[in-house]
N, C-alpha and C. Protein backbone atom coordinates (compact mmCIF):
# COMPACT_ATOMS: atom_id res chain seq x y z
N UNK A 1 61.65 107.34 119.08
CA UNK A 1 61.73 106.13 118.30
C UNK A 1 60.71 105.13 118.82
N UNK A 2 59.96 104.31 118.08
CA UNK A 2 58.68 103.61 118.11
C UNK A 2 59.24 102.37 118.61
N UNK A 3 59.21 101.26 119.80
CA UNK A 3 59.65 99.60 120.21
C UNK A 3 58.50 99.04 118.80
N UNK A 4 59.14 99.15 117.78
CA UNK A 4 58.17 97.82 117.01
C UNK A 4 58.11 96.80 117.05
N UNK A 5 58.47 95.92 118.15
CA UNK A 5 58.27 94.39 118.42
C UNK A 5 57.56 94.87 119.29
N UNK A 6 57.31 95.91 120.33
CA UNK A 6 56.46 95.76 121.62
C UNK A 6 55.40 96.26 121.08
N UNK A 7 54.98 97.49 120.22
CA UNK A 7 53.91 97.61 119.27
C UNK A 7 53.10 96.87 118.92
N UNK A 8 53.86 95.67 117.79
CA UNK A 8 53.59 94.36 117.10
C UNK A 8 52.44 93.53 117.95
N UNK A 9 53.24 93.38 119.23
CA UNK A 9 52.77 92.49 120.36
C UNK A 9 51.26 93.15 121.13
N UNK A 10 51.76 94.25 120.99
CA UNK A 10 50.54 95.13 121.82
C UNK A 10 49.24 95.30 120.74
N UNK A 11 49.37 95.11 119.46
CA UNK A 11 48.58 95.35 118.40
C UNK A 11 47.65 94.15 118.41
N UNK A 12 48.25 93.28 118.65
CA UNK A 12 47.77 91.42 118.39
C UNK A 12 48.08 91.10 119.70
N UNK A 13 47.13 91.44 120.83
CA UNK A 13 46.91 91.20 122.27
C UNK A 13 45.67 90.03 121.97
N UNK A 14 44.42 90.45 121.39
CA UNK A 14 43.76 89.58 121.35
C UNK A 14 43.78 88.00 121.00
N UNK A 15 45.14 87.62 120.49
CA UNK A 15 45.41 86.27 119.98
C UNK A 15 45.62 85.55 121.24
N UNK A 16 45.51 86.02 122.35
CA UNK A 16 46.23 84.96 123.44
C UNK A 16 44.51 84.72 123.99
N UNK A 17 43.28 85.32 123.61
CA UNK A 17 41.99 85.21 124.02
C UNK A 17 41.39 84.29 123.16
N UNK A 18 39.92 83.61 123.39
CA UNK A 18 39.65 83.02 122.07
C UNK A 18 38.78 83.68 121.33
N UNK A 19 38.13 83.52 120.27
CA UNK A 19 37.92 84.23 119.62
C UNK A 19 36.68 84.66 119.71
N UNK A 20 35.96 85.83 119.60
CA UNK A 20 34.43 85.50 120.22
C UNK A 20 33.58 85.20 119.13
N UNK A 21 32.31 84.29 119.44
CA UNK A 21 31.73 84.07 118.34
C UNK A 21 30.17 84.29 118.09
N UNK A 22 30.30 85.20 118.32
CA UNK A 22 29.29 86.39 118.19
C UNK A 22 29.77 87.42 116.92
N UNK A 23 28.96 87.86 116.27
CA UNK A 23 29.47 89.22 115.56
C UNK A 23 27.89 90.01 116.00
N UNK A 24 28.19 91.36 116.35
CA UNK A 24 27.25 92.04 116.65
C UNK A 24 26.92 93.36 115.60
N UNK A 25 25.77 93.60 115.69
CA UNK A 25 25.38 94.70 114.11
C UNK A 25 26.05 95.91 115.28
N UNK A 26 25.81 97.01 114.11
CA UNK A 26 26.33 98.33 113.88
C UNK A 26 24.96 99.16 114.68
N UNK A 27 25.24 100.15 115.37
CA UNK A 27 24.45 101.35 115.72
C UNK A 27 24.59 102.88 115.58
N UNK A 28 23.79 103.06 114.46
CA UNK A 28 24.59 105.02 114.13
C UNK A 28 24.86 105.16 115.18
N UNK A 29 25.35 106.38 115.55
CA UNK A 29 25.29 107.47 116.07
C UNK A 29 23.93 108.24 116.18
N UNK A 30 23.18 108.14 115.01
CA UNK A 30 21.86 108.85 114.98
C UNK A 30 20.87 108.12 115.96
N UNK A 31 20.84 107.16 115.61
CA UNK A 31 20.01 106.10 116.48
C UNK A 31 20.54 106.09 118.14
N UNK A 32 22.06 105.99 118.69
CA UNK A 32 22.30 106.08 119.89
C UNK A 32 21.44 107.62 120.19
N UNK A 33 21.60 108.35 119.97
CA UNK A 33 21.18 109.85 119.82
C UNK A 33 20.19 110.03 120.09
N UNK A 34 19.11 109.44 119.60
CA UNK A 34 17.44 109.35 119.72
C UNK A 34 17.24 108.64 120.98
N UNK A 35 18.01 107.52 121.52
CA UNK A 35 17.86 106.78 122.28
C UNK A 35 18.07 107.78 123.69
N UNK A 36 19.25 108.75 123.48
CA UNK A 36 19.58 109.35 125.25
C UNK A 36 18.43 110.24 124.62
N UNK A 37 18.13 110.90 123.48
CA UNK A 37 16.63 111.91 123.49
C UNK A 37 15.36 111.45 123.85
N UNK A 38 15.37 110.33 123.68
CA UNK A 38 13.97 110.14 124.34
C UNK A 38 13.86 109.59 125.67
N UNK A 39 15.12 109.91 126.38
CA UNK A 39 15.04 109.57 127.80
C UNK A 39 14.24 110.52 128.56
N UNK A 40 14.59 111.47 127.73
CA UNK A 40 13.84 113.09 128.00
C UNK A 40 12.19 112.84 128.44
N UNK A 41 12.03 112.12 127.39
CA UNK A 41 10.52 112.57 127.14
C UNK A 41 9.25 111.02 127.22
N UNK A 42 10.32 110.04 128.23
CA UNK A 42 9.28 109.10 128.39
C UNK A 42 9.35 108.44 129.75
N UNK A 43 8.59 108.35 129.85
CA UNK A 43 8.17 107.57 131.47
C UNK A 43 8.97 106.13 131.85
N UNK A 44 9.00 105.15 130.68
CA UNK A 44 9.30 103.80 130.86
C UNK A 44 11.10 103.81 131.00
N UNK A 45 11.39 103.04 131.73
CA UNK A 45 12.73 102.41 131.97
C UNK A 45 13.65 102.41 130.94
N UNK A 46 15.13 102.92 131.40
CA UNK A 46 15.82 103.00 130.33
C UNK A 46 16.08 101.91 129.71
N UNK A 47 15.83 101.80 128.68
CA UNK A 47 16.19 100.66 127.60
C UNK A 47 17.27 100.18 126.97
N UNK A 48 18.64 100.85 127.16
CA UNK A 48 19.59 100.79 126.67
C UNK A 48 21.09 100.57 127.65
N UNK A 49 22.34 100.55 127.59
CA UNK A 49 23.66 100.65 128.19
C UNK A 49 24.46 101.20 127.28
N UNK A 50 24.93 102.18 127.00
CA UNK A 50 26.02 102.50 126.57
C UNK A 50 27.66 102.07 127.45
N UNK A 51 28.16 101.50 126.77
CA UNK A 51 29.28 100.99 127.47
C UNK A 51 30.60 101.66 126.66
N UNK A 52 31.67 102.50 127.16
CA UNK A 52 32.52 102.98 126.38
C UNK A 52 34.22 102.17 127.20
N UNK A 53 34.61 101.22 125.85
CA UNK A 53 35.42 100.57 126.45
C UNK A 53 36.89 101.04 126.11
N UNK A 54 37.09 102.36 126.28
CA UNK A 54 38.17 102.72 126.09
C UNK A 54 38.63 103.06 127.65
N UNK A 55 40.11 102.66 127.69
CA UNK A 55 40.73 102.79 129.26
C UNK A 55 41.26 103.92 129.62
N UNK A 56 42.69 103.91 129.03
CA UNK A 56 43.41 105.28 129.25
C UNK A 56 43.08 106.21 128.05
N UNK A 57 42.49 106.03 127.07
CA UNK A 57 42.86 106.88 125.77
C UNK A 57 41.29 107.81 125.59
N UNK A 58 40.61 108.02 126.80
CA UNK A 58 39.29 108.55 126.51
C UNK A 58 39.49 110.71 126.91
N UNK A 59 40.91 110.42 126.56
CA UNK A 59 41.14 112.44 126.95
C UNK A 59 40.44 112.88 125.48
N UNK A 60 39.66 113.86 125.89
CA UNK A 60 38.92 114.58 124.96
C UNK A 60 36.79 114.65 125.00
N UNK A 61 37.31 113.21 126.20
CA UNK A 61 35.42 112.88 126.41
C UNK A 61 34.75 111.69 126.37
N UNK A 62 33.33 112.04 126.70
CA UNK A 62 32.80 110.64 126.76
C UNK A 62 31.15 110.58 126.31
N UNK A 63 30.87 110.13 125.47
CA UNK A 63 29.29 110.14 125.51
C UNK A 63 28.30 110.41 126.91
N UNK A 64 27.49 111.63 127.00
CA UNK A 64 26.35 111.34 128.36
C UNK A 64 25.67 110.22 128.29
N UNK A 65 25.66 109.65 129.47
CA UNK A 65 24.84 108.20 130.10
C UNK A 65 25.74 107.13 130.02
N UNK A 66 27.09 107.08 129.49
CA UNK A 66 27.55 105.61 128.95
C UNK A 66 28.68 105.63 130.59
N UNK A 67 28.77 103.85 130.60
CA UNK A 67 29.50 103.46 131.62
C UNK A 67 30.99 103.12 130.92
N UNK A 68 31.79 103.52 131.82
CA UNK A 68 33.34 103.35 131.51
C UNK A 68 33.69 101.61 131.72
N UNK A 69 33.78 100.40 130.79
CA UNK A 69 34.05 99.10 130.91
C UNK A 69 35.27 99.00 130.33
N UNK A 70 36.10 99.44 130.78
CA UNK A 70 37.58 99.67 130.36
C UNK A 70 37.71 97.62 129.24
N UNK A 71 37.91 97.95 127.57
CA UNK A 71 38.27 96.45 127.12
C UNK A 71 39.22 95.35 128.65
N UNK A 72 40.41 96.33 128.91
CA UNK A 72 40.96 95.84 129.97
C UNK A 72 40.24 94.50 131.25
N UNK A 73 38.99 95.23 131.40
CA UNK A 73 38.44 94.35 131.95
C UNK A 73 37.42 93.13 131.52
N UNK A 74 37.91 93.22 130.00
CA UNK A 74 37.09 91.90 128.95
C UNK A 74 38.22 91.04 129.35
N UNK A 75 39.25 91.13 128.53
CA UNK A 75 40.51 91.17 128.31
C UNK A 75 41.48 92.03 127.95
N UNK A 76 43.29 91.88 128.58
CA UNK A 76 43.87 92.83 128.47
C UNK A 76 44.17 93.03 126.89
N UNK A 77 44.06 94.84 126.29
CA UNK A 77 44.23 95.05 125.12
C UNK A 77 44.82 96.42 125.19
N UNK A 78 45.18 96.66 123.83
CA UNK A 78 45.49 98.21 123.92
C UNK A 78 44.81 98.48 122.34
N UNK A 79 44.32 97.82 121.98
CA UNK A 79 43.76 98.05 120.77
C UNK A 79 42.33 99.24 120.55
N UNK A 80 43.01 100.43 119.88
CA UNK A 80 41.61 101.01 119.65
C UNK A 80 40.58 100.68 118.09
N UNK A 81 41.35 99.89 117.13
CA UNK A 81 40.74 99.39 116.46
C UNK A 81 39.97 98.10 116.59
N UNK A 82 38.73 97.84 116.86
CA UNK A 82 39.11 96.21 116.57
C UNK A 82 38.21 96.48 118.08
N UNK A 83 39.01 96.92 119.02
CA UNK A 83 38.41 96.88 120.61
C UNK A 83 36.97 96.93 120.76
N UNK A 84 36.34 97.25 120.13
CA UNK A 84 34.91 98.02 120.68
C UNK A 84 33.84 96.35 120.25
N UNK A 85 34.41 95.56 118.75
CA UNK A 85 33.46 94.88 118.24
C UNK A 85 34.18 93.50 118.81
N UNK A 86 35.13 93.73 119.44
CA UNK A 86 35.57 92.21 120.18
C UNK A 86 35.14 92.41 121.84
N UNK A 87 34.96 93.45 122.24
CA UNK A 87 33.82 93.29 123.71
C UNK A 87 32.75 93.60 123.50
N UNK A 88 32.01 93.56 122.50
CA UNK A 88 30.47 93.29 122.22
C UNK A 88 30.40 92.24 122.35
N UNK A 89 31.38 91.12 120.99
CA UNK A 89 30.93 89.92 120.77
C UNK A 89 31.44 89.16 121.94
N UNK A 90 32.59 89.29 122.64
CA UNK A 90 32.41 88.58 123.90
C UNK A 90 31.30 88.77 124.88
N UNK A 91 30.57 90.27 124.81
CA UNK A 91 29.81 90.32 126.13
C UNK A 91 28.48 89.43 125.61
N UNK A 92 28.45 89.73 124.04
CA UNK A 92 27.09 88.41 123.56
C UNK A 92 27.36 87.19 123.53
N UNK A 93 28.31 87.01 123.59
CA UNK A 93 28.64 85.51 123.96
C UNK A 93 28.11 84.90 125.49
N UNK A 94 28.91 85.72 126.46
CA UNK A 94 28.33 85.65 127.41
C UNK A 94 26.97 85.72 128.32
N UNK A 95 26.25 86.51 127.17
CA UNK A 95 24.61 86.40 127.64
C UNK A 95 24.02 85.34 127.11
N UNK A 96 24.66 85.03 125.57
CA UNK A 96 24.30 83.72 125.38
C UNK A 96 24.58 82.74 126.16
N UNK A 97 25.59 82.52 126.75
CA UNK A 97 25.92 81.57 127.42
C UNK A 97 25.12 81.02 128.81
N UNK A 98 25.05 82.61 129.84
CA UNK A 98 23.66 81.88 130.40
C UNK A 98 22.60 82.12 130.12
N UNK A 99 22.14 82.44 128.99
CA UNK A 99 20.86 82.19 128.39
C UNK A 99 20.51 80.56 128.39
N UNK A 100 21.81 79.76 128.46
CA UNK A 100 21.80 78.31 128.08
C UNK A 100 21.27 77.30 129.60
N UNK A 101 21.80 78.35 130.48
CA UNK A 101 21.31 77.41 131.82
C UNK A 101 19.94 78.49 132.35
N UNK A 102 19.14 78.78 131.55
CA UNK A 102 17.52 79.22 131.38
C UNK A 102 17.55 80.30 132.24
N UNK A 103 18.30 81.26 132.03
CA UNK A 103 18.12 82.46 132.20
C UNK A 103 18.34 83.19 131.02
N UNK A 104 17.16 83.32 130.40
CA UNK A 104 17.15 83.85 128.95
C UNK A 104 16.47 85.56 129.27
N UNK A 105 17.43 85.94 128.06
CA UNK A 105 17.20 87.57 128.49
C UNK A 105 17.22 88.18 126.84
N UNK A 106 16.74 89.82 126.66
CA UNK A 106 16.30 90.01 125.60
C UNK A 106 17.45 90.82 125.52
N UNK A 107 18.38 90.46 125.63
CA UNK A 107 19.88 91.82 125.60
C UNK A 107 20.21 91.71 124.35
N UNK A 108 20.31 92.47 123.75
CA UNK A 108 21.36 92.54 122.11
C UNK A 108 22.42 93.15 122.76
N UNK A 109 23.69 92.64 122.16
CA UNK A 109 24.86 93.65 121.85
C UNK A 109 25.00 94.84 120.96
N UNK A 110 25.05 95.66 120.18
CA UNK A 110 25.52 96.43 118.86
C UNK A 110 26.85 97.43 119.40
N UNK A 111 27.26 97.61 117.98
CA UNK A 111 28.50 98.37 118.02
C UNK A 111 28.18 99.68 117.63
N UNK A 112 29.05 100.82 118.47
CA UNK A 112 28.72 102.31 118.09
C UNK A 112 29.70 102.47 116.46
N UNK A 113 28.88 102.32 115.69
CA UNK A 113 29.47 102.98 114.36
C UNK A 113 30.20 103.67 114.12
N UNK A 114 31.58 103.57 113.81
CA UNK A 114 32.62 104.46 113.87
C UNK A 114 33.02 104.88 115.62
N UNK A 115 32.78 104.78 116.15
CA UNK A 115 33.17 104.72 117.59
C UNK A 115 33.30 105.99 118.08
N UNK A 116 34.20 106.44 119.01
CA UNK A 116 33.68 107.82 119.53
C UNK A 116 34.15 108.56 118.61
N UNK A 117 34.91 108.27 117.48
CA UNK A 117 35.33 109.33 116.65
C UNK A 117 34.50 109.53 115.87
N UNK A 118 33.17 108.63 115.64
CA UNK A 118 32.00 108.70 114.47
C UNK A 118 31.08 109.54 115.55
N UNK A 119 31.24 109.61 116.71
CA UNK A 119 29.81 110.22 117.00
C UNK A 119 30.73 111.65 117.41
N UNK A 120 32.31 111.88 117.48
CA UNK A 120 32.25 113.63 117.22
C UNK A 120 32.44 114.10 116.08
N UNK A 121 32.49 113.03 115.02
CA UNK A 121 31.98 113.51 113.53
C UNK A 121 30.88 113.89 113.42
N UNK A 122 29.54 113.20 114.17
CA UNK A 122 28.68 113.36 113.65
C UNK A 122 27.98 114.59 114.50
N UNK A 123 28.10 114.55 115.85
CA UNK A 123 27.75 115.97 116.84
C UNK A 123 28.59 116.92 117.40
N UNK A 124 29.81 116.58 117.07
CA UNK A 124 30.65 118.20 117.49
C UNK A 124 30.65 117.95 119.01
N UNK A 125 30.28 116.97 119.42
CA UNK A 125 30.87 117.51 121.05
C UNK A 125 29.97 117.36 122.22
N UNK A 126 28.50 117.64 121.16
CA UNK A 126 27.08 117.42 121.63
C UNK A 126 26.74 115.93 122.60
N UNK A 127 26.05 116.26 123.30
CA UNK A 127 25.88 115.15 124.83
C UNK A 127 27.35 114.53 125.50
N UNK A 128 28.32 114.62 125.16
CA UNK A 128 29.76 114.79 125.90
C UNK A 128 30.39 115.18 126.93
N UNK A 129 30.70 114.03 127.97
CA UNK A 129 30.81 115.02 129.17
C UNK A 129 32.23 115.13 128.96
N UNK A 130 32.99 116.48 129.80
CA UNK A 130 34.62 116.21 129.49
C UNK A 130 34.88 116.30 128.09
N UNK A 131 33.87 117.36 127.13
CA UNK A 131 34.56 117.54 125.84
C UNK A 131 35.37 118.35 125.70
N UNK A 132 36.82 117.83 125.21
CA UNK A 132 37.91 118.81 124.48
C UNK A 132 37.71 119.02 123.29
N UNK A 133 37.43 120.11 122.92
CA UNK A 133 37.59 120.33 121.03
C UNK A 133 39.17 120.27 120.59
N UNK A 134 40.00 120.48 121.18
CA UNK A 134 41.69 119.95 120.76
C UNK A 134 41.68 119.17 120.48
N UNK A 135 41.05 118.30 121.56
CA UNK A 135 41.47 116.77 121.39
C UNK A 135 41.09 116.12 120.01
N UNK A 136 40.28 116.68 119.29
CA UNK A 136 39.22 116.08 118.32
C UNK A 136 39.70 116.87 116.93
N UNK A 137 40.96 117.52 116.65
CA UNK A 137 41.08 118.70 115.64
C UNK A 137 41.44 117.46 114.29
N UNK A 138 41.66 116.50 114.53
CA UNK A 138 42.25 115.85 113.23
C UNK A 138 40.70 114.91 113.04
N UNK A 139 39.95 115.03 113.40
CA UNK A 139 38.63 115.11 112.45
C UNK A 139 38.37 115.82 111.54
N UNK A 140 37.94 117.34 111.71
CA UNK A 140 37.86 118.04 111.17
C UNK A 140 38.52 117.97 109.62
């Protein structure tokens, strides 16, 4: 049997935060993709962070190269909807912010498109460390 008041509460965690005010664009999957491929094949400094902000709920895998920033440590959440484009726009908030006392930097935020469930739609499993194909059967 489901606590639907503790659900409720756990669903709408973000209301006790403020709101971030940033909105950050979208990044295929195709485009993250090209980005760890041409790590392959170029000399200059990596250009990118993949940040995967899922905490406990990442059984089944994880994109290669991305760092584990559990939302938890934005703020506490349990939200897998919603989670990924509310610690972008807080983390762009925050670069904006000291961008303001002149430490200006060329960081964009973007959001992984459809999230890790759009990129094992879109590669099966491909660059994944710790891939379960179980874990992933209600894609299909």
């Amino acid at each position: 049997m489901t606590d639907t008041k503790n659900t409720k509460s756990e669903a709408q965690w973000w209301k006790a935060f403020p709101e971030a005010k940033s909105k950050c664009p979208e990044v295929t999957a195709d485009d993250v993709m090209k980005l760890i491929d041409d790590m392959d094949i170029t000399s200059e400094p990596r250009s990118f962070l993949l940040v995967d902000v899922r905490r406990d709920d990442w059984v089944g895998g994880t994109i290669k190269t991305s760092l584990n920033l559990p939302a938890q440590s934005f703020y506490q959440s349990r939200s897998s909807s919603g989670r990924g484009p509310r610690c972008a726009g807080w983390m762009q908030d925050y670069i904006d912010d000291v961008a303001k006392f002149g430490k200006k930097s060329n960081i964009d935020v973007s959001v992984l498109k459809g999230g890790i469930k759009g990129w094992v739609k879109e590669f099966e499993g491909m660059f994944m460390d710790g891939f379960e194909e179980g874990k992933w059967e209600e894609l299909k």
